[in-house]
Protein backbone atom coordinates (compact mmCIF):
# COMPACT_ATOMS: atom_id res chain seq x y z
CA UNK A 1 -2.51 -4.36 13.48
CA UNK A 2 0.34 -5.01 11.03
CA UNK A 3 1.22 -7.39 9.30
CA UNK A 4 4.79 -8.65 8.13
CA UNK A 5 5.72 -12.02 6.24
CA UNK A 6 7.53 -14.67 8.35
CA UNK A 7 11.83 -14.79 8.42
CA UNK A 8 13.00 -17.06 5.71
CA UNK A 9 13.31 -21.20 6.65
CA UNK A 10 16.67 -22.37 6.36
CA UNK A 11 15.40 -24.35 3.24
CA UNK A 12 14.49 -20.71 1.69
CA UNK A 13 18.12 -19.16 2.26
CA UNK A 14 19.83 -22.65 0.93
CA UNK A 15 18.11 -22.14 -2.49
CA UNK A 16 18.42 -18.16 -3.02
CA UNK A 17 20.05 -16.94 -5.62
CA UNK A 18 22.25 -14.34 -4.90
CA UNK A 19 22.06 -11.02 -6.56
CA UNK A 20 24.34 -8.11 -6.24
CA UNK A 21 23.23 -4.87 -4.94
CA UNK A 22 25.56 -1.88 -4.64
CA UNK A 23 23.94 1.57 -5.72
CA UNK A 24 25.91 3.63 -3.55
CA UNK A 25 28.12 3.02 -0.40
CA UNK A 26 25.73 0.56 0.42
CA UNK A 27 26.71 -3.28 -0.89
CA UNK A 28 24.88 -6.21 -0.06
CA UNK A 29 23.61 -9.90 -1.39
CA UNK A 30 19.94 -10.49 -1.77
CA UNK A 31 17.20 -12.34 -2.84
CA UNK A 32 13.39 -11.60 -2.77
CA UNK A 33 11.10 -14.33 -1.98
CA UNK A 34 6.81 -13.61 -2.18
CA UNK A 35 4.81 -16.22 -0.80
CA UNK A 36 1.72 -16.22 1.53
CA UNK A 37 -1.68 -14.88 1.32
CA UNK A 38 -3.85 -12.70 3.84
CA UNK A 39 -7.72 -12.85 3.44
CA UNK A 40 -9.79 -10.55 5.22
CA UNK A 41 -13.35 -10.83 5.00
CA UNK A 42 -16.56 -8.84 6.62
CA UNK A 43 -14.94 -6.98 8.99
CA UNK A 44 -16.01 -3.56 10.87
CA UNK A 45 -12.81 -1.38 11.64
CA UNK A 46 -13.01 1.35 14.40
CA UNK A 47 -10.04 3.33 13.62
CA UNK A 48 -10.24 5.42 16.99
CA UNK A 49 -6.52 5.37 17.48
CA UNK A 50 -6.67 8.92 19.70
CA UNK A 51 -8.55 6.84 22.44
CA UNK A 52 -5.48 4.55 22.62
CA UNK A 53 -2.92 7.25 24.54
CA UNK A 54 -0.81 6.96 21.57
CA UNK A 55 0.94 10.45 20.88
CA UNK A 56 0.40 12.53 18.10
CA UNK A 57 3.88 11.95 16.57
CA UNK A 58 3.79 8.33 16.70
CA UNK A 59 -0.33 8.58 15.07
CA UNK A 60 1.18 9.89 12.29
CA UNK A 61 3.60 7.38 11.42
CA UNK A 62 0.71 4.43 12.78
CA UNK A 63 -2.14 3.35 10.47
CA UNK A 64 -5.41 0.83 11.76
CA UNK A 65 -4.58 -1.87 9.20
CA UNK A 66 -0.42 -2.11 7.65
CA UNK A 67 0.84 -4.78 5.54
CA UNK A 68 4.34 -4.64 4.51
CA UNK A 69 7.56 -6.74 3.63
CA UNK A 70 10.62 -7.56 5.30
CA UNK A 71 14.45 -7.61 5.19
CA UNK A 72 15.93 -10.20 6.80
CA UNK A 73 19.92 -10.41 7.38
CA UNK A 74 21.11 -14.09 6.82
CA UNK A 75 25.04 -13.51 6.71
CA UNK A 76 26.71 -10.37 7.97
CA UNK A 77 28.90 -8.89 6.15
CA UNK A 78 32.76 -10.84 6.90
CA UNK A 79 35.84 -11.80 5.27
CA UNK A 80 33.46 -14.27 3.53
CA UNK A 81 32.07 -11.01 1.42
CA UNK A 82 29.17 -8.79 1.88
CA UNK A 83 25.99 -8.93 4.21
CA UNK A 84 23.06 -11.23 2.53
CA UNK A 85 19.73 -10.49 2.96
CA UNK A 86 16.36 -11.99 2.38
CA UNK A 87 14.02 -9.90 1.13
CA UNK A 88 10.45 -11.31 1.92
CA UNK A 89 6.95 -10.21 0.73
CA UNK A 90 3.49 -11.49 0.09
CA UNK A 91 1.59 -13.16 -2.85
CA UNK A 92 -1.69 -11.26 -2.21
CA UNK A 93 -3.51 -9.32 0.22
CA UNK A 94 -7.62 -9.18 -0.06
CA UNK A 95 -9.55 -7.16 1.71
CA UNK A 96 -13.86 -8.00 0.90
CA UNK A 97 -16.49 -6.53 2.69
CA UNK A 98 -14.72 -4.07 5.38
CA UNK A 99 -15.90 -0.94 6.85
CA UNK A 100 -13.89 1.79 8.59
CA UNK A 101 -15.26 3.79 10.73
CA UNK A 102 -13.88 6.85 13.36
CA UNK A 103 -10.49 7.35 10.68
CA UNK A 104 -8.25 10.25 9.86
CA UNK A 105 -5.88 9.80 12.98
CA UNK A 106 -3.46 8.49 10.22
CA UNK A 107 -3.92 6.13 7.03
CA UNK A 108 -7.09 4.09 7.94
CA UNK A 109 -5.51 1.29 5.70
CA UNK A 110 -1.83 1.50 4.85
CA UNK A 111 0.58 -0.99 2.25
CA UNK A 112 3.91 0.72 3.48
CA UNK A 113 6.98 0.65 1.63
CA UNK A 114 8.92 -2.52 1.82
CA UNK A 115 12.09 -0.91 -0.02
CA UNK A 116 12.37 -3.42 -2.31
CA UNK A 117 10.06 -3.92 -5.52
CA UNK A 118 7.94 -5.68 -5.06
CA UNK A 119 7.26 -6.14 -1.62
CA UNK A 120 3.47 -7.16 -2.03
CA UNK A 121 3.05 -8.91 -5.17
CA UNK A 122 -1.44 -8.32 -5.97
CA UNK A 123 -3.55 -6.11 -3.69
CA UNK A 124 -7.53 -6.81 -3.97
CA UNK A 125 -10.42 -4.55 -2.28
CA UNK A 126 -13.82 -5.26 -2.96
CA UNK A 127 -16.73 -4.16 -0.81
CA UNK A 128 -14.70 -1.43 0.75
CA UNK A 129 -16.61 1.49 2.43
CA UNK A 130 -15.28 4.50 4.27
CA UNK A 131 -17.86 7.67 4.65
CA UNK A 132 -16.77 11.06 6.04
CA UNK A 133 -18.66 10.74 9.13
CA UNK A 134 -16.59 11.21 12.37
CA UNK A 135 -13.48 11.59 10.82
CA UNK A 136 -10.74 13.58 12.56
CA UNK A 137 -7.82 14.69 10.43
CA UNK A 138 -9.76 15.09 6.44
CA UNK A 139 -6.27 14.54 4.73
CA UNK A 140 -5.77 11.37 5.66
CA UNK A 141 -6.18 8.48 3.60
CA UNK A 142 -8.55 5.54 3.92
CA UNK A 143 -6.44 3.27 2.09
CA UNK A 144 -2.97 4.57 1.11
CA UNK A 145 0.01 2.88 -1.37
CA UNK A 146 3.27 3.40 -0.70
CA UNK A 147 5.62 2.16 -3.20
CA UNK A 148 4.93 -0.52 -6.26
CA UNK A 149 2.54 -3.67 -6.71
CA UNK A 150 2.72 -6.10 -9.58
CA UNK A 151 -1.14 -5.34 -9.47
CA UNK A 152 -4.07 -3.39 -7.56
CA UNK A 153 -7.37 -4.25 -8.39
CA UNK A 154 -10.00 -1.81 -6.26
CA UNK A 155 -14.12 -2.54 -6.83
CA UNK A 156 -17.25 -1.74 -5.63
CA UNK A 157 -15.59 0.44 -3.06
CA UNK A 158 -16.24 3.98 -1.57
CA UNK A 159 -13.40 5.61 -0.33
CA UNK A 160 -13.00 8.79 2.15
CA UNK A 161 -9.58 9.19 -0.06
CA UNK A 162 -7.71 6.73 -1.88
CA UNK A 163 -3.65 7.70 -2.22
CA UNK A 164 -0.40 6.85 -3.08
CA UNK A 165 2.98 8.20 -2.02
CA UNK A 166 6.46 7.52 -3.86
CA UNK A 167 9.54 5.93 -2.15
CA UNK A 168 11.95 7.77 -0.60
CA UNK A 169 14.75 5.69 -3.02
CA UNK A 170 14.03 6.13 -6.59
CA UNK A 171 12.17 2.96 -8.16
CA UNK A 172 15.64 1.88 -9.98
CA UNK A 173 17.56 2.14 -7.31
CA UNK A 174 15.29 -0.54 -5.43
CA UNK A 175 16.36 -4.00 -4.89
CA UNK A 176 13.98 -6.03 -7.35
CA UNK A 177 13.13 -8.97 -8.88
CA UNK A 178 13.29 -7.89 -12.41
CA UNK A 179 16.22 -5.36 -14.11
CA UNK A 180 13.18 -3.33 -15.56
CA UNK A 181 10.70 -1.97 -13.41
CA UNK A 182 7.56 -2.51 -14.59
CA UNK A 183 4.50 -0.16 -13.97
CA UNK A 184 1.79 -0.98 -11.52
CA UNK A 185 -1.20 -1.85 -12.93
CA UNK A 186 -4.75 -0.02 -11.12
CA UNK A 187 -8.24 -1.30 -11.92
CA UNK A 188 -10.54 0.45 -10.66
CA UNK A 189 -14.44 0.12 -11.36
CA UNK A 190 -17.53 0.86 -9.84
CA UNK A 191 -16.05 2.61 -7.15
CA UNK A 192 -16.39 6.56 -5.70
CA UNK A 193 -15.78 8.73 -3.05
CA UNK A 194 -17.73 8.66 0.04
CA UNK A 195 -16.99 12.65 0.85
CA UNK A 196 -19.97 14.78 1.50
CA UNK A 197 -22.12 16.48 -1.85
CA UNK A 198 -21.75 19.65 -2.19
CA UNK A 199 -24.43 22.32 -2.55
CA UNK A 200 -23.71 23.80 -6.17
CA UNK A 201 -22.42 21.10 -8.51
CA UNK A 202 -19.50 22.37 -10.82
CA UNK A 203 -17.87 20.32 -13.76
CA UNK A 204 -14.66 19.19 -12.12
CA UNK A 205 -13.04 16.15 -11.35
CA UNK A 206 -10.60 15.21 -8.27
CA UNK A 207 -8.75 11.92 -9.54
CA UNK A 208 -5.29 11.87 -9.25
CA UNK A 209 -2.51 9.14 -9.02
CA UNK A 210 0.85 10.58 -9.37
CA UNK A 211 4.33 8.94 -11.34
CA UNK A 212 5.07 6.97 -14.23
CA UNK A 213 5.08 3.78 -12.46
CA UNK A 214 1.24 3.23 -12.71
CA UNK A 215 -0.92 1.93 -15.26
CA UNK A 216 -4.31 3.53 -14.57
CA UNK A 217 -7.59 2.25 -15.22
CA UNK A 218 -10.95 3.16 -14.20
CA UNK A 219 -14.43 2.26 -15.00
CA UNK A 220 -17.78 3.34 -13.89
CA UNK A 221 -16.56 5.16 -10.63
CA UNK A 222 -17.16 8.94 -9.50
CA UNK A 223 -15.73 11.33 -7.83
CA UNK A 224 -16.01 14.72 -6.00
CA UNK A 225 -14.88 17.30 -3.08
CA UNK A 226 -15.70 20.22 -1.25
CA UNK A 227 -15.24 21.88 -5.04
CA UNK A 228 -16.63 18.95 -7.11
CA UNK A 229 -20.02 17.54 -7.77
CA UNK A 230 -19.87 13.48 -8.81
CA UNK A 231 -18.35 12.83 -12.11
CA UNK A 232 -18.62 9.41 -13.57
CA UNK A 233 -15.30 7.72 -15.34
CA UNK A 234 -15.48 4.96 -17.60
């Protein structure tokens, strides 16, 4: 199941204001408009996408659960001047009390890129759990970011794996709402991994979140691996 904001009314495109976008050979007129909010609340998620007759390739590029935003042409480009798009994301997405079961045939839970920043304004997961337990592929994510938020707050969750993947367009070359990009803001607290313990416990923690586009924060979570025992972070 994905989900993707609704096209622009016509009342939307009459009161954009046009900004110009032209980074390389590619020109175009755009706005970005974030509205709308998804709620989902006390749901069980059986991620058994093998048992679908999807192929391999196409599992790999899938996910259970997608949220992303959309581009949406309102003007081609004509003698009138270049192509003008609406760019269209969402307020917030919440996800409370969910449990995925039967993952790893891709990203369990997946906030794709958008390809403009930002394309999903807040992200909230509370209650999340994800164990190890019948899970096919072990380096896929549960829940997996790709691109920037304005915000991600993540709590009282337990995660398989928890990731997040850069754009393939460099963060300033983005279509965006502000001429700075500012970094991402993660909260984390009171959350861990849901991986298996291992027999002999060694001093080392496995927490990473890649770039200079986040603002990390964590509090009273733990972590560990096949190589790790639980480490608390506060």
């Amino acid at each position: 199941m994905f989900f993707m904001p609704t096209k622009p009314s016509p009342e939307e495109v009459a009161e954009a204001t046009w900004k110009h976008y032209q980074p390389g050979a590619q020109e175009f007129e755009f706005d970005i408009i974030l509205r709308g909010t998804i709620r989902i609340d006390g749901v069980d998620i059986d991620c058994s996408m093998g048992n679908q007759g999807i192929g391999k390739a196409e599992l790999e590029r899938s996910c259970m659960l997608g949220f992303a935003g959309r581009r949406c042409v309102v003007r081609p480009k004509s003698d009138a001047g270049p192509e003008r798009v609406i760019l269209v994301g969402f307020d917030l997405v919440e996800l409370t009390n969910v449990a995925i079961g039967n993952g790893g045939y891709a990203d369990d839970i997946w906030f794709s890129r958008g390809y403009f920043s930002p394309n999903i304004a807040q992200v909230r997961i509370d209650g999340l759990v994800a164990l190890a337990t019948n899970r096919i592929n072990r380096k896929r994510a549960t829940v997996d970011f790709s691109g920037l938020r304005h915000h991600i707050s993540i709590t009282n969750s337990q995660f398989f794996r928890l990731g997040s993947e850069a754009a393939d367009v460099p963060y300033r070359e983005l279509p965006r709402l502000t001429v700075r990009v500012p970094p991402t803001p993660l909260d984390a607290g009171q959350s861990r991994d849901g991986r298996r313990r291992p027999r002999r416990p060694r001093p080392l923690l496995h927490l990473a979140w890649r770039g200079s586009h986040h603002d990390r924060a964590v509090h009273h979570s733990r972590t560990w691996d096949s190589r790790s025992w639980p480490t608390t972070v506060s």
